[in-house]
C-alpha atoms as a PDB file:
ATOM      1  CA  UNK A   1     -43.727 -21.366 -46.717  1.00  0.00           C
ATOM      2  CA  UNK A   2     -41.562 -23.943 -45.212  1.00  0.00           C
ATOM      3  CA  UNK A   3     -38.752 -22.150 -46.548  1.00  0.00           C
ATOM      4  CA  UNK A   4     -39.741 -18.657 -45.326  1.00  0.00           C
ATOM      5  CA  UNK A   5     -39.818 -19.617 -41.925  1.00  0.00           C
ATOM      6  CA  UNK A   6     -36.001 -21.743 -42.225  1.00  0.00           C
ATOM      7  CA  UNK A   7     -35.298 -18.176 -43.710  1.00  0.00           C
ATOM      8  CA  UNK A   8     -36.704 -16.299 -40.341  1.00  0.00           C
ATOM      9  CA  UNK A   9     -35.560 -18.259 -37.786  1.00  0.00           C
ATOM     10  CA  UNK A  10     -31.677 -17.818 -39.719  1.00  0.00           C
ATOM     11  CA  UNK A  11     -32.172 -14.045 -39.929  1.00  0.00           C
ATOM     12  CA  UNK A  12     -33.559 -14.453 -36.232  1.00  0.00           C
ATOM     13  CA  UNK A  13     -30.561 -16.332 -35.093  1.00  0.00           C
ATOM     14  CA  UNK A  14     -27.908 -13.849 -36.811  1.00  0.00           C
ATOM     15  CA  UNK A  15     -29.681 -11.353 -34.720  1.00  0.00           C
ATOM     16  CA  UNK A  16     -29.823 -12.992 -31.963  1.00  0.00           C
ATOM     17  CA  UNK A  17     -25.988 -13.530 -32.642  1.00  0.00           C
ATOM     18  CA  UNK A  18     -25.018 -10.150 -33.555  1.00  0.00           C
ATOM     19  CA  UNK A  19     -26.823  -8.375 -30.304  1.00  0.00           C
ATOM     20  CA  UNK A  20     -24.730 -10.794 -28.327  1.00  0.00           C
ATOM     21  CA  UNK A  21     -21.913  -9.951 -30.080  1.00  0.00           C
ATOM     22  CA  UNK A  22     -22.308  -6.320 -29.700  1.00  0.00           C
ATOM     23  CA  UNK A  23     -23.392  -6.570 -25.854  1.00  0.00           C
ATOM     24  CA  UNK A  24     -19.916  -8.382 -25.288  1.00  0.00           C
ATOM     25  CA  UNK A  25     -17.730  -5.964 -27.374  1.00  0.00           C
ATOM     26  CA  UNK A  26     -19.489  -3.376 -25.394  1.00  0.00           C
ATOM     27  CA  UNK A  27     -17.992  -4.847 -22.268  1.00  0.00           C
ATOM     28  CA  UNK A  28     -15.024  -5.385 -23.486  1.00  0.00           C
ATOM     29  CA  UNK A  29     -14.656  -1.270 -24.719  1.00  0.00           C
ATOM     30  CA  UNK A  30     -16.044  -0.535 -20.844  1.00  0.00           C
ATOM     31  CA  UNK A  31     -12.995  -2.790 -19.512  1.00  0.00           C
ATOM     32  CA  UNK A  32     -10.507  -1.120 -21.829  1.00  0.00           C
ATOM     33  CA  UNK A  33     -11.432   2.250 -20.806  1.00  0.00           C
ATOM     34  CA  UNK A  34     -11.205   1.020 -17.380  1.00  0.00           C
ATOM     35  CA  UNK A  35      -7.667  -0.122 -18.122  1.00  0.00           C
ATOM     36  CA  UNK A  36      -6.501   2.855 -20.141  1.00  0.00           C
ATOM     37  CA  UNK A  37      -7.702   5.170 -16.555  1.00  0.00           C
ATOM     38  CA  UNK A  38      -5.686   3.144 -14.982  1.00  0.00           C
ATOM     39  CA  UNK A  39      -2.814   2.999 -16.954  1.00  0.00           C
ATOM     40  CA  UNK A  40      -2.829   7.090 -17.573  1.00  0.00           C
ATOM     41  CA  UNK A  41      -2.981   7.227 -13.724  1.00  0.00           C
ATOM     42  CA  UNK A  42       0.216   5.180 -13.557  1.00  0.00           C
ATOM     43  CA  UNK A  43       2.089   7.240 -16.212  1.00  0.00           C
ATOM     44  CA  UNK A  44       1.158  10.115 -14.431  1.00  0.00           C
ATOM     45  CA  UNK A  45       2.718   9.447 -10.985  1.00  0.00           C
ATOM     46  CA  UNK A  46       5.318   7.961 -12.598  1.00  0.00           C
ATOM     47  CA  UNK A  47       6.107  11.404 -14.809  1.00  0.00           C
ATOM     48  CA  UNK A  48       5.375  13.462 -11.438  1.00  0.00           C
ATOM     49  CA  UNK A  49       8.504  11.003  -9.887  1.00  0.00           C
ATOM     50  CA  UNK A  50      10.494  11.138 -12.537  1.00  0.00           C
ATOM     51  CA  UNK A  51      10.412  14.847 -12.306  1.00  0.00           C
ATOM     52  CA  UNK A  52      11.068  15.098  -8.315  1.00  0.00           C
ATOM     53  CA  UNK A  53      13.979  12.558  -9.747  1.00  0.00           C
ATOM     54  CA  UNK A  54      15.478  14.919 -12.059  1.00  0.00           C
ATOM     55  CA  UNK A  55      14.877  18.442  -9.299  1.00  0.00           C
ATOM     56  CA  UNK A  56      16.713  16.025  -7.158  1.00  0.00           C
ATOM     57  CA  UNK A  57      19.565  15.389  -8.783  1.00  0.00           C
ATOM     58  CA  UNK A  58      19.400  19.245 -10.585  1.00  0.00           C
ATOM     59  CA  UNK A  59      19.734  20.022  -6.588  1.00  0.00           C
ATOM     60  CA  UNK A  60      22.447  17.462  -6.148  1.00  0.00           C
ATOM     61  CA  UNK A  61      25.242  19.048  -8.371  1.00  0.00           C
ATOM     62  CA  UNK A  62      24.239  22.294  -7.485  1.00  0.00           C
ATOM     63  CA  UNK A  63      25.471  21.240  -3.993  1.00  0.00           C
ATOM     64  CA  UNK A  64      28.376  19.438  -5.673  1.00  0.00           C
ATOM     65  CA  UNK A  65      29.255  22.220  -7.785  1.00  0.00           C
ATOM     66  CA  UNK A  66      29.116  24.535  -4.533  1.00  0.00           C
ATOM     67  CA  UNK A  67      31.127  22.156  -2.751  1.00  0.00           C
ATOM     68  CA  UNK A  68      33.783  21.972  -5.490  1.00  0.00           C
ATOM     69  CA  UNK A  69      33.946  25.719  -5.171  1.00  0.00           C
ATOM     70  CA  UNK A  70      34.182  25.993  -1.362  1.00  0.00           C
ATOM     71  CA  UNK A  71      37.115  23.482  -1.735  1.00  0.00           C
ATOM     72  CA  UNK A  72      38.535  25.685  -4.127  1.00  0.00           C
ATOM     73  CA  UNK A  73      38.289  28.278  -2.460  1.00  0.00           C
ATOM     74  CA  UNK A  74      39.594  26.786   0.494  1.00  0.00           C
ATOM     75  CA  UNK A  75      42.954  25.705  -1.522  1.00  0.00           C
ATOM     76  CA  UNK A  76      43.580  29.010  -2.574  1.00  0.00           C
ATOM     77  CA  UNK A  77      43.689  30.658   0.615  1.00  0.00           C
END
Protein backbone atom coordinates (compact mmCIF):
# COMPACT_ATOMS: atom_id res chain seq x y z
CA UNK A 1 0.00 0.00 0.00
CA UNK A 2 2.81 2.16 1.03
CA UNK A 3 4.14 1.75 -2.28
CA UNK A 4 0.93 2.54 -4.22
CA UNK A 5 0.58 5.75 -2.80
CA UNK A 6 4.81 6.72 -3.43
CA UNK A 7 3.52 5.47 -6.92
CA UNK A 8 0.44 8.19 -6.96
CA UNK A 9 1.84 11.01 -5.62
CA UNK A 10 4.95 10.40 -8.61
CA UNK A 11 2.31 9.98 -11.32
CA UNK A 12 0.57 13.05 -9.51
CA UNK A 13 3.66 15.12 -9.59
CA UNK A 14 4.55 14.29 -13.42
CA UNK A 15 1.15 15.67 -13.96
CA UNK A 16 1.34 18.26 -12.08
CA UNK A 17 4.70 18.84 -14.04
CA UNK A 18 3.57 18.23 -17.44
CA UNK A 19 0.29 20.71 -17.17
CA UNK A 20 2.83 23.29 -16.14
CA UNK A 21 4.85 22.51 -18.78
CA UNK A 22 2.22 22.68 -21.34
CA UNK A 23 0.57 25.99 -19.80
CA UNK A 24 4.13 27.66 -20.32
CA UNK A 25 4.80 26.33 -23.89
CA UNK A 26 1.39 27.61 -24.53
CA UNK A 27 2.59 31.07 -23.68
CA UNK A 28 5.45 30.87 -25.23
CA UNK A 29 3.50 29.75 -28.91
CA UNK A 30 1.01 32.97 -27.96
CA UNK A 31 4.32 35.24 -27.74
CA UNK A 32 5.74 33.80 -30.94
CA UNK A 33 2.71 34.42 -32.86
CA UNK A 34 2.75 37.76 -31.40
CA UNK A 35 6.28 38.20 -32.72
CA UNK A 36 5.83 36.61 -36.12
CA UNK A 37 2.58 39.59 -36.58
CA UNK A 38 4.92 41.75 -35.88
CA UNK A 39 7.66 40.80 -37.82
CA UNK A 40 5.28 40.14 -41.15
CA UNK A 41 4.09 43.74 -40.46
CA UNK A 42 7.68 44.94 -40.70
CA UNK A 43 8.49 42.98 -43.91
CA UNK A 44 5.56 44.33 -45.30
CA UNK A 45 6.24 48.10 -45.06
CA UNK A 46 9.51 47.42 -45.72
CA UNK A 47 8.55 45.52 -49.30
CA UNK A 48 5.86 48.45 -49.87
CA UNK A 49 9.30 50.95 -49.49
CA UNK A 50 11.38 49.07 -51.26
CA UNK A 51 8.97 49.20 -54.09
CA UNK A 52 8.27 53.19 -53.94
CA UNK A 53 12.37 52.80 -53.92
CA UNK A 54 12.63 51.04 -57.08
CA UNK A 55 9.29 53.41 -58.99
CA UNK A 56 11.59 56.06 -57.78
CA UNK A 57 14.53 55.44 -59.26
CA UNK A 58 12.49 53.61 -62.53
CA UNK A 59 11.22 57.50 -62.60
CA UNK A 60 14.70 58.82 -62.10
CA UNK A 61 16.38 57.57 -65.41
CA UNK A 62 13.40 58.04 -67.21
CA UNK A 63 14.06 61.76 -66.46
CA UNK A 64 17.77 61.11 -67.07
CA UNK A 65 17.25 59.34 -70.16
CA UNK A 66 14.88 62.34 -71.30
CA UNK A 67 17.38 64.71 -70.29
CA UNK A 68 20.18 62.96 -72.21
CA UNK A 69 17.90 63.25 -75.20
CA UNK A 70 16.92 66.93 -74.85
CA UNK A 71 20.75 67.55 -74.67
CA UNK A 72 21.06 65.70 -77.68
CA UNK A 73 18.85 67.16 -79.27
CA UNK A 74 19.97 70.40 -78.33
CA UNK A 75 23.66 69.57 -79.82
CA UNK A 76 22.36 68.72 -82.99
CA UNK A 77 20.60 71.75 -83.76
Amino acid sequence: MFEEQKTTKNLGDKVKELIEKYQELKEENKNLRNELVSVKTQNEALSNNLGKLEEDIIMKNLTEEELFKEIEDILEK
